[in-house]
PDB file of N, CA and C in Angstrom:
ATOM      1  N   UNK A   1     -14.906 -68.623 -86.146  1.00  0.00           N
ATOM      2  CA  UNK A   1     -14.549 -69.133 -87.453  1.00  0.00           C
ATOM      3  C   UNK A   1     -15.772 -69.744 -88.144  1.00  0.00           C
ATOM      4  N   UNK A   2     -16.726 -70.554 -87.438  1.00  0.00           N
ATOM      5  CA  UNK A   2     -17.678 -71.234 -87.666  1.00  0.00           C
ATOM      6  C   UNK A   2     -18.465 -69.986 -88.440  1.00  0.00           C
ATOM      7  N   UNK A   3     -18.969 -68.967 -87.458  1.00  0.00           N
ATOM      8  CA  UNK A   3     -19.802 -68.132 -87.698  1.00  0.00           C
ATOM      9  C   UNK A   3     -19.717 -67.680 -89.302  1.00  0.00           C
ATOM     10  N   UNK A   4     -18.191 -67.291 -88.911  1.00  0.00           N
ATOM     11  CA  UNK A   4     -17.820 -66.165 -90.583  1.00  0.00           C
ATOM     12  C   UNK A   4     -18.243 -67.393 -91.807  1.00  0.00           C
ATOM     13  N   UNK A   5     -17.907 -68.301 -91.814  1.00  0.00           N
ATOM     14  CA  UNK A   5     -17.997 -69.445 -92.897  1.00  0.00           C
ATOM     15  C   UNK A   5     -19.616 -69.255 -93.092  1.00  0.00           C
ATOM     16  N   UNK A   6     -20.353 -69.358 -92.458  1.00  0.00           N
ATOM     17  CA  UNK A   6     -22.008 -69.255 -92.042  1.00  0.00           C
ATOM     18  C   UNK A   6     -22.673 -68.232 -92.894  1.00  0.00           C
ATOM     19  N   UNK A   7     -22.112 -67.124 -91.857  1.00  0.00           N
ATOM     20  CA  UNK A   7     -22.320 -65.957 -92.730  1.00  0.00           C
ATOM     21  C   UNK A   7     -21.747 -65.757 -94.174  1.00  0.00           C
ATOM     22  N   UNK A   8     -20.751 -65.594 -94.715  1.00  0.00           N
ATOM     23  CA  UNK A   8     -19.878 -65.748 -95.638  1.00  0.00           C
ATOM     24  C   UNK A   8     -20.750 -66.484 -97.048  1.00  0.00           C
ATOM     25  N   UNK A   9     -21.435 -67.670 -96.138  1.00  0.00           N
ATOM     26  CA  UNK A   9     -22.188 -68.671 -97.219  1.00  0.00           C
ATOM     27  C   UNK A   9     -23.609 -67.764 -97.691  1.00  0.00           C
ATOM     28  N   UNK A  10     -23.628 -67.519 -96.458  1.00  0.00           N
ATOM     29  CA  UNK A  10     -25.330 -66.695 -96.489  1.00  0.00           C
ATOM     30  C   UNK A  10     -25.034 -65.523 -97.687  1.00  0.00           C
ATOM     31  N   UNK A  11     -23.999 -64.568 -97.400  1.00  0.00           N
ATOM     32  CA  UNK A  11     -23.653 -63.154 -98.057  1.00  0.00           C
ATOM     33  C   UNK A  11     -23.354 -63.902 -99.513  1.00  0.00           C
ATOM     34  N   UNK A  12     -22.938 -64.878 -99.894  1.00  0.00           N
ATOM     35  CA  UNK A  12     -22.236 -65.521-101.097  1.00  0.00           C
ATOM     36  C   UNK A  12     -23.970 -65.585-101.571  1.00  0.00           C
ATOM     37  N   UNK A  13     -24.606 -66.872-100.729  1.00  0.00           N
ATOM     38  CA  UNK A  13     -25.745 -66.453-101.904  1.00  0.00           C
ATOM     39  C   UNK A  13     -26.449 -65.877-102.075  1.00  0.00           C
ATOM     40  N   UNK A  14     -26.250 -64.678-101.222  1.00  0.00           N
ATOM     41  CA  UNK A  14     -27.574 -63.308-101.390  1.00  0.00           C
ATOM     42  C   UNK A  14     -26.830 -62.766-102.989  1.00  0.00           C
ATOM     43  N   UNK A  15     -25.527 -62.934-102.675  1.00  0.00           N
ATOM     44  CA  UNK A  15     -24.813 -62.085-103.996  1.00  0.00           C
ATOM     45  C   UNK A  15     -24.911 -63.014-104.907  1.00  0.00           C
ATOM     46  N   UNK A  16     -25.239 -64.189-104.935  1.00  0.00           N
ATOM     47  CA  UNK A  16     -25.376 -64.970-105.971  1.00  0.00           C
ATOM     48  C   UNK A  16     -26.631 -64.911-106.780  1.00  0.00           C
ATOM     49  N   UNK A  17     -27.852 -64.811-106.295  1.00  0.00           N
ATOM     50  CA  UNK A  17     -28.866 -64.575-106.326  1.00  0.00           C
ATOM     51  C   UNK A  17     -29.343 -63.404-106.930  1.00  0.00           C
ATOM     52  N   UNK A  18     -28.689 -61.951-106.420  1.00  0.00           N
ATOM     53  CA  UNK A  18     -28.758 -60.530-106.774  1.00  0.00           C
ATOM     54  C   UNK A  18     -28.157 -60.713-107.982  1.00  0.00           C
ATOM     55  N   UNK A  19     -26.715 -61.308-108.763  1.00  0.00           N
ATOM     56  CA  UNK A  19     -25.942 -61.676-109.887  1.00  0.00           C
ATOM     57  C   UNK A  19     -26.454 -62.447-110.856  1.00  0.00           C
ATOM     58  N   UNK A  20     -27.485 -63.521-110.465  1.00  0.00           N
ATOM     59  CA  UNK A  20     -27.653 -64.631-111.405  1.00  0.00           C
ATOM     60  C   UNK A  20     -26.685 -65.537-111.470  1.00  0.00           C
ATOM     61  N   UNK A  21     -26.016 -65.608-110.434  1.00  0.00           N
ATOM     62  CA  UNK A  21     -24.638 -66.807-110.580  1.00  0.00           C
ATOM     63  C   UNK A  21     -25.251 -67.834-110.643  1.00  0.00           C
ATOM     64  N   UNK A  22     -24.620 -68.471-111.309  1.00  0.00           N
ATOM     65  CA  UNK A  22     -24.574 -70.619-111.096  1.00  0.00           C
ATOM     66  C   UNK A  22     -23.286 -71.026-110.438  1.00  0.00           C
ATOM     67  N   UNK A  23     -23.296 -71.397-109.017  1.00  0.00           N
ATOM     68  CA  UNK A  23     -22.115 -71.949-108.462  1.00  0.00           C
ATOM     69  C   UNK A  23     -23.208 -72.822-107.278  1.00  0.00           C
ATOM     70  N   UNK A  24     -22.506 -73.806-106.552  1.00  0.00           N
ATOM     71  CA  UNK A  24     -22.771 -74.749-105.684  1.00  0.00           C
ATOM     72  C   UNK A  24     -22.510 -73.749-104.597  1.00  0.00           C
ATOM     73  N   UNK A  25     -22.777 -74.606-102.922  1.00  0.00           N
ATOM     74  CA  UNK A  25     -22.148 -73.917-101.758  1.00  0.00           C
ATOM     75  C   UNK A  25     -21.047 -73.797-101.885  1.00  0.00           C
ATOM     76  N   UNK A  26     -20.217 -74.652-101.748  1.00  0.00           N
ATOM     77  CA  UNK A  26     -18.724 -73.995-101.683  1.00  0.00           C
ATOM     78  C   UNK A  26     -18.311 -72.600-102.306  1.00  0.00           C
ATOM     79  N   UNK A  27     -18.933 -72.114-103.510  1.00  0.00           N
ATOM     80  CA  UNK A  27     -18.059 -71.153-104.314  1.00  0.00           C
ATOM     81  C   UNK A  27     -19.085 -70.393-103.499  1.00  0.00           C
ATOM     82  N   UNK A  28     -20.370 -70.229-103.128  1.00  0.00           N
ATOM     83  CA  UNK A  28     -20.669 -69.061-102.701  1.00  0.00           C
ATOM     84  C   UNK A  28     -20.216 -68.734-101.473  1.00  0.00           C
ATOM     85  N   UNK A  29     -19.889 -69.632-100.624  1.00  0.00           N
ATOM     86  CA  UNK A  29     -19.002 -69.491 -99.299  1.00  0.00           C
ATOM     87  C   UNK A  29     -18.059 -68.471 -99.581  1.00  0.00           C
ATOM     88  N   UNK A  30     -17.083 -69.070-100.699  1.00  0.00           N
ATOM     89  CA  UNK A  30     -15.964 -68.637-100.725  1.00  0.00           C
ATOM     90  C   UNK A  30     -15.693 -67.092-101.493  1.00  0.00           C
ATOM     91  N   UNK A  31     -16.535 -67.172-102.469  1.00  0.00           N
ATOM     92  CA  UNK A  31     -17.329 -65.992-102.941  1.00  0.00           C
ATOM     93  C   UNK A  31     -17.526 -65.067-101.653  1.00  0.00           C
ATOM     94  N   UNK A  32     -18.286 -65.053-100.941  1.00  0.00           N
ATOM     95  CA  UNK A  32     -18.641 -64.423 -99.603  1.00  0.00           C
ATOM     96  C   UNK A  32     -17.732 -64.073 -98.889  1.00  0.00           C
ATOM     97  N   UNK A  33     -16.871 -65.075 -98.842  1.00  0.00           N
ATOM     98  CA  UNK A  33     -15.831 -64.567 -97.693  1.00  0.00           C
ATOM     99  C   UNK A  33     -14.856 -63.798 -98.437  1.00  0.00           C
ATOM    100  N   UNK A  34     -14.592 -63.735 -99.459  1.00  0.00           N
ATOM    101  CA  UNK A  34     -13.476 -63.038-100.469  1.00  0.00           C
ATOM    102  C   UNK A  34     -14.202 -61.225-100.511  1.00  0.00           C
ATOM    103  N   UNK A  35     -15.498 -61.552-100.756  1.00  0.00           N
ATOM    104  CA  UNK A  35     -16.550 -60.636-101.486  1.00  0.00           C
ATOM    105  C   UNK A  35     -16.774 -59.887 -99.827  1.00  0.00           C
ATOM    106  N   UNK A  36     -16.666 -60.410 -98.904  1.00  0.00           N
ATOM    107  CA  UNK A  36     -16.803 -59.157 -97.940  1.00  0.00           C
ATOM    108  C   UNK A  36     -15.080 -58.460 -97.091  1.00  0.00           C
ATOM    109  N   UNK A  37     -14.263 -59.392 -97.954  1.00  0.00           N
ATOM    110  CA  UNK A  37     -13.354 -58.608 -97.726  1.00  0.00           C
ATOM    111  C   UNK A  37     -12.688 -57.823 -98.566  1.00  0.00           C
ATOM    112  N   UNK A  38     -13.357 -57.864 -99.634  1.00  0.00           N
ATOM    113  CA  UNK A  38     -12.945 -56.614-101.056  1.00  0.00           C
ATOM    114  C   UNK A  38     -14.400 -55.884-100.658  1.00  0.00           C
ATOM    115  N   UNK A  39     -15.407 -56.340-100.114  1.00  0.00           N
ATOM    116  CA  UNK A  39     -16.359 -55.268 -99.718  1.00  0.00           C
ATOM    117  C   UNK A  39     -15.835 -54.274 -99.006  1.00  0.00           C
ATOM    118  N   UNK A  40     -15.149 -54.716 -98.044  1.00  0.00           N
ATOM    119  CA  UNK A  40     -14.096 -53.712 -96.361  1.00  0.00           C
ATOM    120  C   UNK A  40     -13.296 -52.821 -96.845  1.00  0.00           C
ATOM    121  N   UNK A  41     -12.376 -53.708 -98.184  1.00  0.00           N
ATOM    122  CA  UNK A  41     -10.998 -52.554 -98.079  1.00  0.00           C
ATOM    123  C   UNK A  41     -11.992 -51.529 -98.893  1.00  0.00           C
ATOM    124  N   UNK A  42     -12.499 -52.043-100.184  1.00  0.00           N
ATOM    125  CA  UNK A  42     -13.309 -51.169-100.970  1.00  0.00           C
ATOM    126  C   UNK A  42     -13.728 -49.869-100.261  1.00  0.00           C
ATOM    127  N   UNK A  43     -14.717 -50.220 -99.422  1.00  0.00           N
ATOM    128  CA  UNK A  43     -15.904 -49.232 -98.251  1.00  0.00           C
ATOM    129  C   UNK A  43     -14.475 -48.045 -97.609  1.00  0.00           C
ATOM    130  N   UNK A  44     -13.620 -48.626 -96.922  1.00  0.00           N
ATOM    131  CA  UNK A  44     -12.463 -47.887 -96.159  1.00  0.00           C
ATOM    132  C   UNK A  44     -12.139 -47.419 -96.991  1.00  0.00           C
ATOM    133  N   UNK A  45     -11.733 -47.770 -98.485  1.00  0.00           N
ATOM    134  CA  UNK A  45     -10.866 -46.563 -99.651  1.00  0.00           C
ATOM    135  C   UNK A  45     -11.696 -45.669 -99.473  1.00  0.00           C
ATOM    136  N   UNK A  46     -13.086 -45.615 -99.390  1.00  0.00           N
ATOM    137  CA  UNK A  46     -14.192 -44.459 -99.946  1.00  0.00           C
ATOM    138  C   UNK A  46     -14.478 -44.039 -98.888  1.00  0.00           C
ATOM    139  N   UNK A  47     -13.876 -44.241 -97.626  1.00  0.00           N
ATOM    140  CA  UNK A  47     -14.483 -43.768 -96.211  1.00  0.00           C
ATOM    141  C   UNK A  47     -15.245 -44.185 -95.616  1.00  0.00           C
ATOM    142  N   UNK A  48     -16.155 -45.101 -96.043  1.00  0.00           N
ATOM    143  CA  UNK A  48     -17.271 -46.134 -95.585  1.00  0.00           C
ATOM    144  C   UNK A  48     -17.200 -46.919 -94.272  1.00  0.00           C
ATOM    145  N   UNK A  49     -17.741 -47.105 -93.614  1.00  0.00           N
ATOM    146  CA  UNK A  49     -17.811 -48.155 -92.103  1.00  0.00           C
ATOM    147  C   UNK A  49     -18.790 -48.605 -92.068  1.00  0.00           C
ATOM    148  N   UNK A  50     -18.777 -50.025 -92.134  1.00  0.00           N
ATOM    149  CA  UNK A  50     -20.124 -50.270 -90.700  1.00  0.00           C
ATOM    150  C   UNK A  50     -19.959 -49.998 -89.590  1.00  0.00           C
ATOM    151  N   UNK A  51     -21.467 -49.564 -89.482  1.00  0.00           N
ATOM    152  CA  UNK A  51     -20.702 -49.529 -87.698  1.00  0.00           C
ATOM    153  C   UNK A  51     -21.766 -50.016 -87.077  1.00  0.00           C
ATOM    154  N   UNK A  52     -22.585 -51.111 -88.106  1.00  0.00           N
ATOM    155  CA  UNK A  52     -23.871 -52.394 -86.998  1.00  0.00           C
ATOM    156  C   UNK A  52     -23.612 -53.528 -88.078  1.00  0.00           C
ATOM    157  N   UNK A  53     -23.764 -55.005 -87.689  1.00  0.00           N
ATOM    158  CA  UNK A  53     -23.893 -56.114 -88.256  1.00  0.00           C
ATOM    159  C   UNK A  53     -24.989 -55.954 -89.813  1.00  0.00           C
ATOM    160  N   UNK A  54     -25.715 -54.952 -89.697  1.00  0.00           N
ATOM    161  CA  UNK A  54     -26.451 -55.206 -91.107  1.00  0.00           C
ATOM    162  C   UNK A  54     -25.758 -54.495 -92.120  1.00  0.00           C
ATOM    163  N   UNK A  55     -24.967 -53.432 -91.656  1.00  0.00           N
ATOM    164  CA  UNK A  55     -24.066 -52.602 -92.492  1.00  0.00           C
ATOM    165  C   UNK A  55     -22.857 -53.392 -93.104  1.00  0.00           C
ATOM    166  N   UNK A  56     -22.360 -54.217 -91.933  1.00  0.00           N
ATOM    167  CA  UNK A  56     -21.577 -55.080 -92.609  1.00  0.00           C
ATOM    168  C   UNK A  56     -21.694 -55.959 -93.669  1.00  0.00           C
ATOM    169  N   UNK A  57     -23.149 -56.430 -93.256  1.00  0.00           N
ATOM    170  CA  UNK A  57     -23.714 -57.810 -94.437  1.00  0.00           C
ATOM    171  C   UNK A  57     -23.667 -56.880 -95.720  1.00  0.00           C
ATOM    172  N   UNK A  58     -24.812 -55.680 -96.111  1.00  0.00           N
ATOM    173  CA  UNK A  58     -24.356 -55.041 -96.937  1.00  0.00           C
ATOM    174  C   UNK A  58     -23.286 -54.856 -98.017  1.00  0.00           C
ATOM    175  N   UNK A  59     -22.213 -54.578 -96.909  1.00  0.00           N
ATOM    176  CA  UNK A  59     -20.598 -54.350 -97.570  1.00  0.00           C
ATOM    177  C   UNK A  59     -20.042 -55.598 -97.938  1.00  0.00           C
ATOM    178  N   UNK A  60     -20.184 -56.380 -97.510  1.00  0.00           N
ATOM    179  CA  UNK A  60     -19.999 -58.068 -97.736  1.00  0.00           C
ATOM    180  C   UNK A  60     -20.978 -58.571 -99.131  1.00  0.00           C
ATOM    181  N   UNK A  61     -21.675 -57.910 -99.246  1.00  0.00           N
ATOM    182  CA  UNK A  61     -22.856 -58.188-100.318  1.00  0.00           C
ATOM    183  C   UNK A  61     -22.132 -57.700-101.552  1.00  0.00           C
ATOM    184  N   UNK A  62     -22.321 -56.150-101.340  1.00  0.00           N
ATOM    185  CA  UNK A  62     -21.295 -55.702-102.423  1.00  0.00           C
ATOM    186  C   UNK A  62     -20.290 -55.795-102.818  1.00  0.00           C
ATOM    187  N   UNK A  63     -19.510 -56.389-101.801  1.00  0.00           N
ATOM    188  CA  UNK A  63     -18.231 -56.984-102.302  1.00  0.00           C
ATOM    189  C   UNK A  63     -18.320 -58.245-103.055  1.00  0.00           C
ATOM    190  N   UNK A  64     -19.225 -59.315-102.932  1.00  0.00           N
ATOM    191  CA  UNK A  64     -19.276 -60.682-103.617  1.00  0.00           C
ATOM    192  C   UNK A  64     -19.725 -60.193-104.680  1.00  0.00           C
ATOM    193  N   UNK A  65     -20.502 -59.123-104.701  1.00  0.00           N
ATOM    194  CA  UNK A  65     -21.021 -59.282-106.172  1.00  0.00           C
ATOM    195  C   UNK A  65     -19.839 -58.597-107.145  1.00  0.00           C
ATOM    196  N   UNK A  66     -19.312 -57.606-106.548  1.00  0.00           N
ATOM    197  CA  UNK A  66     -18.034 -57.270-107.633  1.00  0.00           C
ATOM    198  C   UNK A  66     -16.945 -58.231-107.316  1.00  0.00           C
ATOM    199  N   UNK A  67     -16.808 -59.221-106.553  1.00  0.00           N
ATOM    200  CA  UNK A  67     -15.769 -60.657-106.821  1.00  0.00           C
ATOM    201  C   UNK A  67     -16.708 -61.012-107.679  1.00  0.00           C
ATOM    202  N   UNK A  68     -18.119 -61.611-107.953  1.00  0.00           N
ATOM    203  CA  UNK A  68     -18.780 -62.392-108.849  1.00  0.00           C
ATOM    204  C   UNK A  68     -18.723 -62.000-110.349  1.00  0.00           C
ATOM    205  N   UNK A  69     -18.735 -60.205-110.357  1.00  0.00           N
ATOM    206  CA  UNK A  69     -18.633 -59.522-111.347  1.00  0.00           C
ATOM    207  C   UNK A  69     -16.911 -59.634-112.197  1.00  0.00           C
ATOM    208  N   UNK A  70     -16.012 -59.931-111.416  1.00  0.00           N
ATOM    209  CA  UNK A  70     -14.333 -60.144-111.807  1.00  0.00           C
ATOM    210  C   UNK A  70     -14.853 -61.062-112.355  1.00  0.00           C
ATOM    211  N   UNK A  71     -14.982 -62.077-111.541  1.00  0.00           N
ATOM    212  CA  UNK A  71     -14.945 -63.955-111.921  1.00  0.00           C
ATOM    213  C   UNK A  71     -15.441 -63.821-113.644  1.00  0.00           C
ATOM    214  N   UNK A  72     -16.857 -63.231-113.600  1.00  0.00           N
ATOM    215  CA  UNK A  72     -17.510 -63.404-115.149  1.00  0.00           C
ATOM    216  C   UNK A  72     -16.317 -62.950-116.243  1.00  0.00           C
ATOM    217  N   UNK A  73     -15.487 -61.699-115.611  1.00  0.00           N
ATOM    218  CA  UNK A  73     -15.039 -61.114-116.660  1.00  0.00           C
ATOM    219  C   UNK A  73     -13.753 -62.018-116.712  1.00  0.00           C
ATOM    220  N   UNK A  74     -12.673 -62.478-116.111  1.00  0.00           N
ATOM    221  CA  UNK A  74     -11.892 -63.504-115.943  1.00  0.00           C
ATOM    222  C   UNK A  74     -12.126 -64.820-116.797  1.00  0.00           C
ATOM    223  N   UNK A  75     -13.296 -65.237-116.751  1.00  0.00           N
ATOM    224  CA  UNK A  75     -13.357 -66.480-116.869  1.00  0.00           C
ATOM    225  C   UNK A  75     -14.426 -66.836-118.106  1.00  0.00           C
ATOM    226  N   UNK A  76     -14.064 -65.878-118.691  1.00  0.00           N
ATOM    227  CA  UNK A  76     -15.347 -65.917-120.026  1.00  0.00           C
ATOM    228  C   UNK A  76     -14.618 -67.047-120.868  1.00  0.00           C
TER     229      UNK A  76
END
């Protein structure tokens, strides 16, 4: 549990960073952890797998940034 939060934070602000977001830790945590699980189902609709830990970060990447990309459009 520890780990995913860890990671999650890390993937939140790589995608925060790649986006230009302005959010604190918490939202990129949470960002991250949302953003690599719309990364997963996303990747599986299209056939996609990781199938090593960097593939995952990846898919976790791309997923925060299209959660980061909703949020903008949501919350204009």
């Amino acid at each position: 549990m520890l780990v995913s939060i860890i990671l999650g934070g890390i993937i939140g602000w790589i995608a925060g960073k790649l986006m230009h977001s302005r959010g604190g830790i918490i939202r990129n945590i949470l960002l991250g952890i949302v953003g690599s699980a719309v990364g997963n189902y996303l990747a599986g609709a299209i056939g996609l797998g990781a199938t090593n830990s960097v593939g995952a970060i990846l898919i976790g990447i791309g997923g925060a940034c299209v959660v980061i990309l909703l949020c903008r459009w949501l919350f204009k």
